[in-house]
Every structure is written in structure tokens, then in C-alpha cells.
N, C-alpha and C. Protein backbone atom coordinates (compact mmCIF):
# COMPACT_ATOMS: atom_id res chain seq x y z
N UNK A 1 152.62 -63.16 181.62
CA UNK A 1 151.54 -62.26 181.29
C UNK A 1 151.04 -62.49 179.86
N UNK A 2 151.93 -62.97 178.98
CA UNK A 2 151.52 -62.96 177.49
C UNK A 2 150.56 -63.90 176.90
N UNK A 3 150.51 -65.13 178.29
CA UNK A 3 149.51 -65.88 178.06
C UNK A 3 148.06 -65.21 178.25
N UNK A 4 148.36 -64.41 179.44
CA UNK A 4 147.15 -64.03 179.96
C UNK A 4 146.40 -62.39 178.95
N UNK A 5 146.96 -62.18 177.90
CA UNK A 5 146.68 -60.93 176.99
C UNK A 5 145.50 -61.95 175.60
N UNK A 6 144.81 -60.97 175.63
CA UNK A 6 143.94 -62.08 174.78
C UNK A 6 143.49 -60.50 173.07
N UNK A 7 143.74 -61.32 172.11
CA UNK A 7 143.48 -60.30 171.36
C UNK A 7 142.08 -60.42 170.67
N UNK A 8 140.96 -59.66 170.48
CA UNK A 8 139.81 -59.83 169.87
C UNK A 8 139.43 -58.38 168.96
N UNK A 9 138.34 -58.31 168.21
CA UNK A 9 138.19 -57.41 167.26
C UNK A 9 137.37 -56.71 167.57
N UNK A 10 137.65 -55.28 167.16
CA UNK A 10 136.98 -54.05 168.11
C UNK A 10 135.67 -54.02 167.39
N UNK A 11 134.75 -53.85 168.01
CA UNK A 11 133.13 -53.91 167.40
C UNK A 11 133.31 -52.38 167.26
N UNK A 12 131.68 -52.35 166.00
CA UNK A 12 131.06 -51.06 165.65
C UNK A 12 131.23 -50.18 166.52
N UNK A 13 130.32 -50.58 167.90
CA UNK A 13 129.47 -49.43 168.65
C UNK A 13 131.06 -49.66 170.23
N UNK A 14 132.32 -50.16 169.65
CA UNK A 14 132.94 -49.77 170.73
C UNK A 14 134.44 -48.19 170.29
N UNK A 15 133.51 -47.51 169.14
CA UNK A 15 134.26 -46.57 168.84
C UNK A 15 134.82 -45.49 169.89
N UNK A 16 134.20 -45.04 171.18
CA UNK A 16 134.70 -44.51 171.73
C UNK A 16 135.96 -44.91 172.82
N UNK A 17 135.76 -46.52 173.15
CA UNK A 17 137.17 -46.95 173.94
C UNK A 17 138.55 -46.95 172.80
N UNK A 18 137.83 -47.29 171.51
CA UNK A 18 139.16 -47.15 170.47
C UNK A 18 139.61 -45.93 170.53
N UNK A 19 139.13 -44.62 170.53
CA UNK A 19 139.32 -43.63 170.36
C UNK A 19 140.47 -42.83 172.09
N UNK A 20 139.70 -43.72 172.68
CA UNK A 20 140.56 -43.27 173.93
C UNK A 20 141.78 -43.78 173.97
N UNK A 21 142.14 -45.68 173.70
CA UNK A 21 143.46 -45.92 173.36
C UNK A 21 144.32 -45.76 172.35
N UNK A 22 143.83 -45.29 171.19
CA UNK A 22 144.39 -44.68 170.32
C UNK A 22 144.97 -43.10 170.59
N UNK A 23 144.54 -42.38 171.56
CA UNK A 23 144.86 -40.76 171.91
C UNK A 23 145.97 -41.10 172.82
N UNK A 24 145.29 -42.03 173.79
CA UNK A 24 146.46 -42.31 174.85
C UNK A 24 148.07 -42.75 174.71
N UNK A 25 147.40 -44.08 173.65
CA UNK A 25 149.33 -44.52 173.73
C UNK A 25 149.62 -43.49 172.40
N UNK A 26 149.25 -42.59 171.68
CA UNK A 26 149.97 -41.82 170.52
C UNK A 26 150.43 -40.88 171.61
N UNK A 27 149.61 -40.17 172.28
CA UNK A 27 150.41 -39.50 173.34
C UNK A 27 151.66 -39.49 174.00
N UNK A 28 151.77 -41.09 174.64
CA UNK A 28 152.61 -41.89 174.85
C UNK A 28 153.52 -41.79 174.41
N UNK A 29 153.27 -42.30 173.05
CA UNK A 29 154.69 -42.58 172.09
C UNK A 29 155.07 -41.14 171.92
N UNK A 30 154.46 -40.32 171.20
CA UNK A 30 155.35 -38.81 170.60
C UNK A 30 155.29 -37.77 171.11
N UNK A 31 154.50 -37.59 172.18
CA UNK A 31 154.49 -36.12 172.89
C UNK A 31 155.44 -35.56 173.31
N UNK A 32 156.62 -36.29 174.16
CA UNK A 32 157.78 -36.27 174.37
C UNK A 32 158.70 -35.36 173.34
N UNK A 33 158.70 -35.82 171.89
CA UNK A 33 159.52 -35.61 171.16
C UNK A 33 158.67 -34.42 170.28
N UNK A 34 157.56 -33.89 170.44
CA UNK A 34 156.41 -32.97 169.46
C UNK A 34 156.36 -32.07 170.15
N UNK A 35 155.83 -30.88 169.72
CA UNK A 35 155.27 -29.56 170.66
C UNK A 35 153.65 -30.14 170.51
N UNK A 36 153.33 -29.37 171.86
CA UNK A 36 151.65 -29.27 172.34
C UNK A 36 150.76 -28.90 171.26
N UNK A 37 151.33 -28.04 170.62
CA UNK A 37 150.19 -27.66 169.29
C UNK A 37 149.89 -28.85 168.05
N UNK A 38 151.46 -29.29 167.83
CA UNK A 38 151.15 -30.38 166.44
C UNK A 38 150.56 -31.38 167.27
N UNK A 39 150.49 -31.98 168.45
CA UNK A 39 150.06 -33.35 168.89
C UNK A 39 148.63 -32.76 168.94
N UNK A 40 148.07 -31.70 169.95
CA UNK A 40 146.83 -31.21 169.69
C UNK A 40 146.22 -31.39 168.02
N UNK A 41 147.17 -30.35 167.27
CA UNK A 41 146.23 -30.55 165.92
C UNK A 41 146.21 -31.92 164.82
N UNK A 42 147.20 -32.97 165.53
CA UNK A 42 147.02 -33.63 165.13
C UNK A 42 145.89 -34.56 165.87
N UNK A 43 145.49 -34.78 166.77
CA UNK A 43 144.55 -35.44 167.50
C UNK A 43 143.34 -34.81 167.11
N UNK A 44 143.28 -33.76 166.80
CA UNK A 44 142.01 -32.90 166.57
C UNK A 44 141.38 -33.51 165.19
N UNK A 45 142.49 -33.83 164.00
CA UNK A 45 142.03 -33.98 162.81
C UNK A 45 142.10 -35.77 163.05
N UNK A 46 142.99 -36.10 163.42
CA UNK A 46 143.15 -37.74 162.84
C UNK A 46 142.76 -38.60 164.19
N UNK A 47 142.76 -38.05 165.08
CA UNK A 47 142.48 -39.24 166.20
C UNK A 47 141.24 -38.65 167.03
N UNK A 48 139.83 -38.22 166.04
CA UNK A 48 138.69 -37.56 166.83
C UNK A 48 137.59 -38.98 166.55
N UNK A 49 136.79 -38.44 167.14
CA UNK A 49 135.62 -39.84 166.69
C UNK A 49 135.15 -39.62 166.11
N UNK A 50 134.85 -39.10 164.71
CA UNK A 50 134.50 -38.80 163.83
C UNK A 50 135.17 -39.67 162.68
N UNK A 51 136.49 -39.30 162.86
CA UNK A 51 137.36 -39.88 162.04
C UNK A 51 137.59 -41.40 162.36
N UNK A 52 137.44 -42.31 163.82
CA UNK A 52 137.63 -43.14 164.12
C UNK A 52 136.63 -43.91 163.45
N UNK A 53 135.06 -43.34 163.78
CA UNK A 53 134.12 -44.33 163.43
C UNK A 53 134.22 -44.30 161.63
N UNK A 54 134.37 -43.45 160.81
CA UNK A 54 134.71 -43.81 159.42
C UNK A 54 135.92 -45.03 159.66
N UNK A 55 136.99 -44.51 159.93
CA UNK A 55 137.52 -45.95 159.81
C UNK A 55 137.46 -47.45 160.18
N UNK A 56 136.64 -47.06 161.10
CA UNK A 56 136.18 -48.23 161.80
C UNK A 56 134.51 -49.17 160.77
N UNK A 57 134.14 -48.24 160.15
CA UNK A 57 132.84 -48.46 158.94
C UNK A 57 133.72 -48.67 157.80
N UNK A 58 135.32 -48.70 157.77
CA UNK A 58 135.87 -49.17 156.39
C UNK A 58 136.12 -50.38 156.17
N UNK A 59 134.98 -51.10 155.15
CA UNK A 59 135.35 -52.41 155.18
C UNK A 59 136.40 -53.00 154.52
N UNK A 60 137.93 -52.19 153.88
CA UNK A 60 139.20 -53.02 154.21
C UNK A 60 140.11 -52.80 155.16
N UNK A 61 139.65 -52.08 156.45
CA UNK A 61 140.07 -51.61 157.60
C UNK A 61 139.67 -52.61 158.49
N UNK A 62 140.78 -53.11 159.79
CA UNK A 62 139.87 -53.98 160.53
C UNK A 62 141.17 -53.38 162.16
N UNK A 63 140.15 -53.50 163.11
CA UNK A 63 140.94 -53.22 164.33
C UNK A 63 140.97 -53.86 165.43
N UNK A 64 141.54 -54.34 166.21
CA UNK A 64 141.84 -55.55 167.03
C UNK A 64 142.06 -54.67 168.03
N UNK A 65 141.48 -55.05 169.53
CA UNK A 65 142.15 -54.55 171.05
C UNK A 65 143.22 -55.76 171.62
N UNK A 66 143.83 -55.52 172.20
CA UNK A 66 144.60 -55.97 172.80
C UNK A 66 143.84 -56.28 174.59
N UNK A 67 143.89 -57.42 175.30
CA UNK A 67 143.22 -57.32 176.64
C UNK A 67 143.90 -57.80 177.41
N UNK A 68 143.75 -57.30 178.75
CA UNK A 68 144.34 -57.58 179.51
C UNK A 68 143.88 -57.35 181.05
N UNK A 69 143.12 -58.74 181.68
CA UNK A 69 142.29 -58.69 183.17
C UNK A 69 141.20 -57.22 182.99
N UNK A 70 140.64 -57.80 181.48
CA UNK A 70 139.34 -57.34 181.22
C UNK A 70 139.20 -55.71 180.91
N UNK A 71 140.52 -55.19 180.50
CA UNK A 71 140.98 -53.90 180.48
C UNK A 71 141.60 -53.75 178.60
N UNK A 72 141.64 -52.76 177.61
CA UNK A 72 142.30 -52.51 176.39
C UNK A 72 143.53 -52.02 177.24
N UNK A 73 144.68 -52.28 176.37
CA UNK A 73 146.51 -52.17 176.62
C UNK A 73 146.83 -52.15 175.56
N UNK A 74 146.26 -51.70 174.55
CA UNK A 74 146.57 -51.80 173.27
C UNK A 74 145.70 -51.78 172.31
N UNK A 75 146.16 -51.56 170.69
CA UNK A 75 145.72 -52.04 169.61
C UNK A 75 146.41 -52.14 168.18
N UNK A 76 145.36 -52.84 167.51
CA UNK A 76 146.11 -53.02 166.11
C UNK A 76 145.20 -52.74 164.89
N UNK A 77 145.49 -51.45 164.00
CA UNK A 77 144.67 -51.33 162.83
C UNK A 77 145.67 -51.96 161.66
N UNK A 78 144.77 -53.24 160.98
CA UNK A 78 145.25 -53.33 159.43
C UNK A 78 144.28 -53.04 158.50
N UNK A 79 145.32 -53.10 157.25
CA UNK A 79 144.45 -52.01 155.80
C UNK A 79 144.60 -52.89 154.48
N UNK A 80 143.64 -53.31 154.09
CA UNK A 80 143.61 -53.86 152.58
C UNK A 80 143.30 -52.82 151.91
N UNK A 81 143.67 -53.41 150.79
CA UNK A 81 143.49 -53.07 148.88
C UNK A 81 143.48 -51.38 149.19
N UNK A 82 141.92 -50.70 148.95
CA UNK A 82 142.47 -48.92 148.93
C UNK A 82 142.11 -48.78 150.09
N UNK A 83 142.21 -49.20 151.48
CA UNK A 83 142.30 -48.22 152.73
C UNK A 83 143.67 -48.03 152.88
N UNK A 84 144.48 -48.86 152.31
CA UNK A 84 146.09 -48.78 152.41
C UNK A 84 146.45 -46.81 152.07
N UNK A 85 147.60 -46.82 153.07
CA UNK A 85 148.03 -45.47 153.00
C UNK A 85 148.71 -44.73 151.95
N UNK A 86 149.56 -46.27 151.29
CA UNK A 86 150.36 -46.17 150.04
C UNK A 86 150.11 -47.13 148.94
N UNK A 87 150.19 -47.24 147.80
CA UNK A 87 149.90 -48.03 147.04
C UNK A 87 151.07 -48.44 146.28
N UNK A 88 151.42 -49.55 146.21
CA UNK A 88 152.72 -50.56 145.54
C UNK A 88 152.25 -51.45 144.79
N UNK A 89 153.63 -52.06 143.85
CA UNK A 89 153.52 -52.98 142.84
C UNK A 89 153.26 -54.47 143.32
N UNK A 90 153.11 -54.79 144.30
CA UNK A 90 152.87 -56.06 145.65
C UNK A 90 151.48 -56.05 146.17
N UNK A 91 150.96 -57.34 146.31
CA UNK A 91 150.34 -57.48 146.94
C UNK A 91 150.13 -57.74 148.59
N UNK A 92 149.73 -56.79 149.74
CA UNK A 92 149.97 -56.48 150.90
C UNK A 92 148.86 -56.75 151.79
N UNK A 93 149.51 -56.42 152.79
CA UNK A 93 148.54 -55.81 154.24
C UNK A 93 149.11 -55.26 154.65
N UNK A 94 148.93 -54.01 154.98
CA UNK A 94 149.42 -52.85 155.58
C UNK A 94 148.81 -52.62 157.32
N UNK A 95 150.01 -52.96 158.16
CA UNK A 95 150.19 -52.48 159.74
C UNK A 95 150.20 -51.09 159.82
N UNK A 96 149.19 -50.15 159.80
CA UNK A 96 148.82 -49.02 159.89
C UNK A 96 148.77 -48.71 161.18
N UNK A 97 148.62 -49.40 162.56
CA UNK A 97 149.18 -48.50 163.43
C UNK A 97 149.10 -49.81 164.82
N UNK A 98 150.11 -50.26 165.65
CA UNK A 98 150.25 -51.20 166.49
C UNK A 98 150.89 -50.49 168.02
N UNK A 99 150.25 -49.97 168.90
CA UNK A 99 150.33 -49.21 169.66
C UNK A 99 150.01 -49.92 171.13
N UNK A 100 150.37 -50.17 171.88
CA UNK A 100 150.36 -50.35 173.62
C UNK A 100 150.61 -49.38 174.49
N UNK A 101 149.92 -49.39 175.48
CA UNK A 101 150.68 -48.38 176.77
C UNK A 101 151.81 -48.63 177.33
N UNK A 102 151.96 -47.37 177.71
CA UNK A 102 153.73 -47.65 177.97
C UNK A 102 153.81 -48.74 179.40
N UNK A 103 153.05 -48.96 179.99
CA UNK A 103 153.37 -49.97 181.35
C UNK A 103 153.48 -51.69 180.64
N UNK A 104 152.43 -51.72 179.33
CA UNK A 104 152.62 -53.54 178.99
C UNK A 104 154.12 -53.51 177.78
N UNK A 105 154.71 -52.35 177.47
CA UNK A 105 156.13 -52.65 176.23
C UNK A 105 156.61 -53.79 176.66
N UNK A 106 157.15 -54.60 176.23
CA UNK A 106 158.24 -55.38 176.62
C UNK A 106 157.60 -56.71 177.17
N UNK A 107 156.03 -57.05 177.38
CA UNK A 107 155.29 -57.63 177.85
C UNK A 107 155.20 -59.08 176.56
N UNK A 108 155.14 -59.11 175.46
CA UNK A 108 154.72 -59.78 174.68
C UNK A 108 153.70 -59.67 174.17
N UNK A 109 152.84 -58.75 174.32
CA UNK A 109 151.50 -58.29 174.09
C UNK A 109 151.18 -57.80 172.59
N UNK A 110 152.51 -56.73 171.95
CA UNK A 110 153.03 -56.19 171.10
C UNK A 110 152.96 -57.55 169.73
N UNK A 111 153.78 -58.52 170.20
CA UNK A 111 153.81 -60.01 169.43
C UNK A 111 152.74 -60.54 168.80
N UNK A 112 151.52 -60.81 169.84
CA UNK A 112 150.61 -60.88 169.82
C UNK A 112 149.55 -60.26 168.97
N UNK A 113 149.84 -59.14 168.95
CA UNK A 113 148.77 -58.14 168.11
C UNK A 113 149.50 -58.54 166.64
N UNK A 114 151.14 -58.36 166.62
CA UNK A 114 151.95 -58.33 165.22
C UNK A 114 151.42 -60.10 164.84
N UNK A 115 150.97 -60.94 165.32
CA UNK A 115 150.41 -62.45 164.59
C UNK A 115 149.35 -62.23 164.55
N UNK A 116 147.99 -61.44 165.04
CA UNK A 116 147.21 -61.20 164.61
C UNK A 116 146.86 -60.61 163.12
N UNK A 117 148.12 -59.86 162.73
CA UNK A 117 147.98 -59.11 161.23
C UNK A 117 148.80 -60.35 160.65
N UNK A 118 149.91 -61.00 160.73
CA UNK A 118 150.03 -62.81 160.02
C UNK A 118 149.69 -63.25 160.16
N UNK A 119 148.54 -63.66 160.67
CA UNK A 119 147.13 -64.78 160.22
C UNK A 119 146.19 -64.02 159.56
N UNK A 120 146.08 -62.62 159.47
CA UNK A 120 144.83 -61.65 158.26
C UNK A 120 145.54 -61.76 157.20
N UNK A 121 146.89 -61.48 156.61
CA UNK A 121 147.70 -61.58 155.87
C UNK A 121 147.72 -63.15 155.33
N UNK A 122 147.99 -64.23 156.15
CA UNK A 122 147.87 -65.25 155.34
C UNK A 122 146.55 -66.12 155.11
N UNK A 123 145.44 -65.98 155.79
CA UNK A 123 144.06 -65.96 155.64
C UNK A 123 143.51 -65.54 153.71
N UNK A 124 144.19 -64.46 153.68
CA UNK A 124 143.83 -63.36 152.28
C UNK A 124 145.06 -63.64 151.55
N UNK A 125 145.68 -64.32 151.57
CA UNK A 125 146.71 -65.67 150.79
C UNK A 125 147.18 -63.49 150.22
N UNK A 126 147.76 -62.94 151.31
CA UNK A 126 148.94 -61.79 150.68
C UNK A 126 150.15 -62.02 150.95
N UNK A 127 150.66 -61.84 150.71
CA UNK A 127 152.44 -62.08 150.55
C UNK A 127 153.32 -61.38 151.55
N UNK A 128 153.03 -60.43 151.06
CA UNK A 128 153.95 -59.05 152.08
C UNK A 128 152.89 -58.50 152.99
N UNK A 129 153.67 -58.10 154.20
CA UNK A 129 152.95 -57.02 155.15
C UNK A 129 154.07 -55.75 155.36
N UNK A 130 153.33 -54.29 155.25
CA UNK A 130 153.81 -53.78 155.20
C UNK A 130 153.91 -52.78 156.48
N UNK A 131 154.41 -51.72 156.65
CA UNK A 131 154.27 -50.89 157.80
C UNK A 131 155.10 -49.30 157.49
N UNK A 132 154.52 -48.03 158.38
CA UNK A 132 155.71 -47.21 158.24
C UNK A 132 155.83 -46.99 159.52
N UNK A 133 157.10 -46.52 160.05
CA UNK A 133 157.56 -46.50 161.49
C UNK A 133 158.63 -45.28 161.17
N UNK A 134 157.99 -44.45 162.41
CA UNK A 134 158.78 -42.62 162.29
C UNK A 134 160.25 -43.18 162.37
N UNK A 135 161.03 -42.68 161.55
CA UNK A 135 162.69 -42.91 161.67
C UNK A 135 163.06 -42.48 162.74
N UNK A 136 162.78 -41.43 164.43
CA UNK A 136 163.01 -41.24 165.03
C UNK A 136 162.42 -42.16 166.52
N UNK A 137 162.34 -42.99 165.83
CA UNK A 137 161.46 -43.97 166.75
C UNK A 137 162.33 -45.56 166.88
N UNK A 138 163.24 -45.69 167.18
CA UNK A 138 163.91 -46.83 167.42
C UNK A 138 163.75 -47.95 167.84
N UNK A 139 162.98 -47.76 168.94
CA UNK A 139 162.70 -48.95 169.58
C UNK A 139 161.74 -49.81 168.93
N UNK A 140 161.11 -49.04 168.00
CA UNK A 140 160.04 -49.58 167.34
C UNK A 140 160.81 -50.29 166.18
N UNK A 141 161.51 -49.22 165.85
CA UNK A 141 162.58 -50.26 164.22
C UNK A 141 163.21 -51.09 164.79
N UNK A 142 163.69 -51.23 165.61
CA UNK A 142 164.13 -52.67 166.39
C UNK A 142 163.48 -53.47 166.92
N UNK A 143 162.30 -53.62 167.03
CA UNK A 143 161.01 -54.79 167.07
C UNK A 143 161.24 -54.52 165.58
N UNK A 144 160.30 -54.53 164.53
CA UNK A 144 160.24 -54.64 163.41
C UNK A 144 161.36 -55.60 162.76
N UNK A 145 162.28 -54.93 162.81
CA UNK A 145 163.74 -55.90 162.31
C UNK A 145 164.18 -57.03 163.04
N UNK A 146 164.13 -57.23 164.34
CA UNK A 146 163.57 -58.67 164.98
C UNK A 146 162.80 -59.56 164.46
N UNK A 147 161.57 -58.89 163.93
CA UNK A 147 160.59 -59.76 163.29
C UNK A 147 161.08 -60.06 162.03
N UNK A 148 161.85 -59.09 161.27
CA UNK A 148 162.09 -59.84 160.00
C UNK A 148 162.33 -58.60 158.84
N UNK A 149 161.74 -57.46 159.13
CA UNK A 149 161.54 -56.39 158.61
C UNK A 149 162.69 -55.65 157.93
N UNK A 150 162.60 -55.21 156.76
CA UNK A 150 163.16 -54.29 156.15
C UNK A 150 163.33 -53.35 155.30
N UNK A 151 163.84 -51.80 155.67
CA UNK A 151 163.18 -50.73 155.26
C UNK A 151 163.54 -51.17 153.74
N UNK A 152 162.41 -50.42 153.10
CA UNK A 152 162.41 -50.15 151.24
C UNK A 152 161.70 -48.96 151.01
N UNK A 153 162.03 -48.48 151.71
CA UNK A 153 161.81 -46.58 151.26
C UNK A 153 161.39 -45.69 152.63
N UNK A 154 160.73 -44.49 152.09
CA UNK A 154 160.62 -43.56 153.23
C UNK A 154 158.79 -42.73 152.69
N UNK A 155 158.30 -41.81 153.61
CA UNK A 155 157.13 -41.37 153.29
C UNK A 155 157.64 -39.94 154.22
N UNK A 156 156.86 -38.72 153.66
CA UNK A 156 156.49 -38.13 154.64
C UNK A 156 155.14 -38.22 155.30
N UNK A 157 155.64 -37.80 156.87
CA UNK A 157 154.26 -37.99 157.61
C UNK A 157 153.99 -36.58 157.93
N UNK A 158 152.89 -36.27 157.95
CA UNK A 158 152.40 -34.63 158.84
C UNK A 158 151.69 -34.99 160.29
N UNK A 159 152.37 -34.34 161.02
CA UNK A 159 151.78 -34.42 162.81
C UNK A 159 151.32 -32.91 163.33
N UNK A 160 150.46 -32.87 162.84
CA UNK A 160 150.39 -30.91 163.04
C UNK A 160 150.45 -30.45 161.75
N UNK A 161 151.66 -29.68 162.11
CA UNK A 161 152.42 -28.37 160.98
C UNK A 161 153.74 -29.34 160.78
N UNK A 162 154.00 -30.13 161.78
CA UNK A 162 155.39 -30.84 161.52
C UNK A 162 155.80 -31.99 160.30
N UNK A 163 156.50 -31.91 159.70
CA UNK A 163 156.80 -32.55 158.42
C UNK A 163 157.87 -33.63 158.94
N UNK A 164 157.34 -35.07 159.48
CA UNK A 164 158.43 -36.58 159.84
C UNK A 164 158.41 -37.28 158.23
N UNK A 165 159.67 -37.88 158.99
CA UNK A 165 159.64 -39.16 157.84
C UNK A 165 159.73 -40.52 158.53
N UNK A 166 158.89 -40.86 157.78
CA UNK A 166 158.39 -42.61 158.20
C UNK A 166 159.33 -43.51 157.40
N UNK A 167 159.95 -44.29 157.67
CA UNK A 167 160.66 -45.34 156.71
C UNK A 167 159.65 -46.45 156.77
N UNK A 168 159.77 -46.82 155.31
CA UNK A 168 158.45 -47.94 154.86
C UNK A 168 159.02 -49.32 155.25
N UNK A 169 158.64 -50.04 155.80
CA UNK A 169 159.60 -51.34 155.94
C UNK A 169 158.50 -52.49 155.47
N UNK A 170 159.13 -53.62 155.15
CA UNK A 170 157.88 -54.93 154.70
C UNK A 170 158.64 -56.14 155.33
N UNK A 171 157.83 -57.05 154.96
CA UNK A 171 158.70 -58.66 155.10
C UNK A 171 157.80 -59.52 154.66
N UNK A 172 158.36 -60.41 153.73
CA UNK A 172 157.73 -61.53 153.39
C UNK A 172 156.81 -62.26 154.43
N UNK A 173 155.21 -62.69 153.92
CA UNK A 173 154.17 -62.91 155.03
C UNK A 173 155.11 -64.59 155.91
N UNK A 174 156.19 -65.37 154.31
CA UNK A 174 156.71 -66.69 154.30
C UNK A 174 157.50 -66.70 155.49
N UNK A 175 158.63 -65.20 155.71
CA UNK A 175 159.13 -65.27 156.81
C UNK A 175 158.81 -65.00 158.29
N UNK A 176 157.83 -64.93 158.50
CA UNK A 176 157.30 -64.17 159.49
C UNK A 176 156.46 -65.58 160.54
N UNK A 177 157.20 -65.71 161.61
CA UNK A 177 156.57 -66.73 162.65
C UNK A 177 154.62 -66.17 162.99
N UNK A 178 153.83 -67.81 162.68
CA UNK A 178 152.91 -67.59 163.14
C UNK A 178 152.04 -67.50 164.41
């Protein structure tokens, strides 16, 4: 299948399919583990189209779909210079959010999107790529650390009213298969 996943870059005027796979697999991933209200108020403020198409008009923001037999299964937002979430003594690209539906995990699809941000990263001759990944989220820190990744601090995140912590992880752009 991983041959057959093709990754390309989400246009202007396709803000509303971003907006639908972005609600969907966040759903996906944390609803499970959130109450109905913080995932609501968090979708309300950060994952509306309002908020999508600004980010999507940020030109050090860039967002990639993931495809698959002519269908999105995914995506990938990265962040230069100040769209970045955090600011460090390094020069970066920040993996701000790499998300699939739960039927392609395990597909190679995930891979795919993660060499899409190491070729933006080494394109823009940056060094490090960075990422934060909820500490209650494992499966995800174990892709990450496969790839090469390792935590160097923590953030809080707000999902609602709920107060997570994200562990910051990076890896050299040098170690990272293209």
C-alpha cells in the first residue's frame, strides 16, 4: 500500500477537506482519553475554519495531504521561523501536527508524510526537526524514537479546560533517513 499513498500539498481553496481530516483523526487520536466538552471546545477554537484558513494563508506554515485511491488518510502541518509554536536556540522545522486515520496506522503512510518534513527541512539547509507529542500518547513516542527522536523537554498543552503535557522531542535533520 505504501507505494500506492502519494503525498502532495494542500492548496488555498482546499481548506474545508483539511479541516474535516484534521477534526476527524484528532478525534481519533484523543477522544477516547478527553471528556466531550474539552474535545468540543477544543475543536471549536483550534480546529474551526476560520482558524484553518489563517494557517493555511501562513506563509511559514505549509500542509501536505496524505492520498490514498484518490481519497485524504492523512496529513502533515510544518512550521518555520515564527509560525513555530516554541522558539529555541537552534535552527528548526517544527512537525506541528502528523495525523492519519485510524484504518491506514501501521500502513507506511505515516513515513511518508515524516520524509516529506526531511526533504522541507533539508531543502531550507535546517538542522533539527522538531515536534511535541502528548506524553500519554505512546504509540506515537515510539514511532518518533524509531525515527531517531529524542525528548529535550516538555510544554504544556491546553485541550479545552484540560492542562497535558507534550514532551518536546528533536533529531538531527543528518540522522534522519531520506
Amino acid at each position: 500500500m505504501r507505494e500506492q499513498v502519494e503525498i502532495r500539498e494542500v492548496a488555498d481553496n482546499e481548506s474545508d477537506c483539511l479541516l474535516e481530516i484534521a477534526r476527524t483523526t484528532f478525534v481519533e487520536a484523543f477522544a477516547a482519553q478527553n471528556t466531550a466538552e474539552d474535545m468540543q471546545q477544543y475543536l471549536s477554537e483550534k480546529l474551526c475554519l476560520m482558524q484553518i484558513q489563517k494557517e493555511l494563508s501562513n506563509k511559514n506554515s505549509r500542509f501536505f495531504f496524505a492520498m490514498y485511491d484518490n481519497s485524504v488518510i492523512g496529513y502533515l502541518k510544518v512550521n518555520f521561523a515564527s509560525a513555530q509554536t516554541d522558539s529555541f536556540d537552534f535552527a528548526s522545522l517544527e512537525v506541528e501536527r502528523i495525523y492519519l486515520l485510524n484504518d491506514y496506522h501501521g500502513t507506511g503512510a505515516a513515513k511518508l508524510l515524516f520524509k516529506q518534513a526531511i526533504g522541507l527541512a533539508r531543502q531550507n539547509a535546517l538542522p533539527v526537526i522538531w515536534l511535541g507529542v502528548w506524553d500519554q500518547n505512546p504509540r506515537a513516542i515510539r514511532f518518533y524514537e524509531k525515527l531517531g527522536f529524542e525528548v529535550f523537554g516538555s510544554h504544556e498543552f491546553l485541550l479545552g479546560s484540560a492542562k497535558q503535557n507534550d514532551l518536546l522531542m528533536k533529531c538531527r535533520v543528518a540522522h534522519l533517513d531520506s
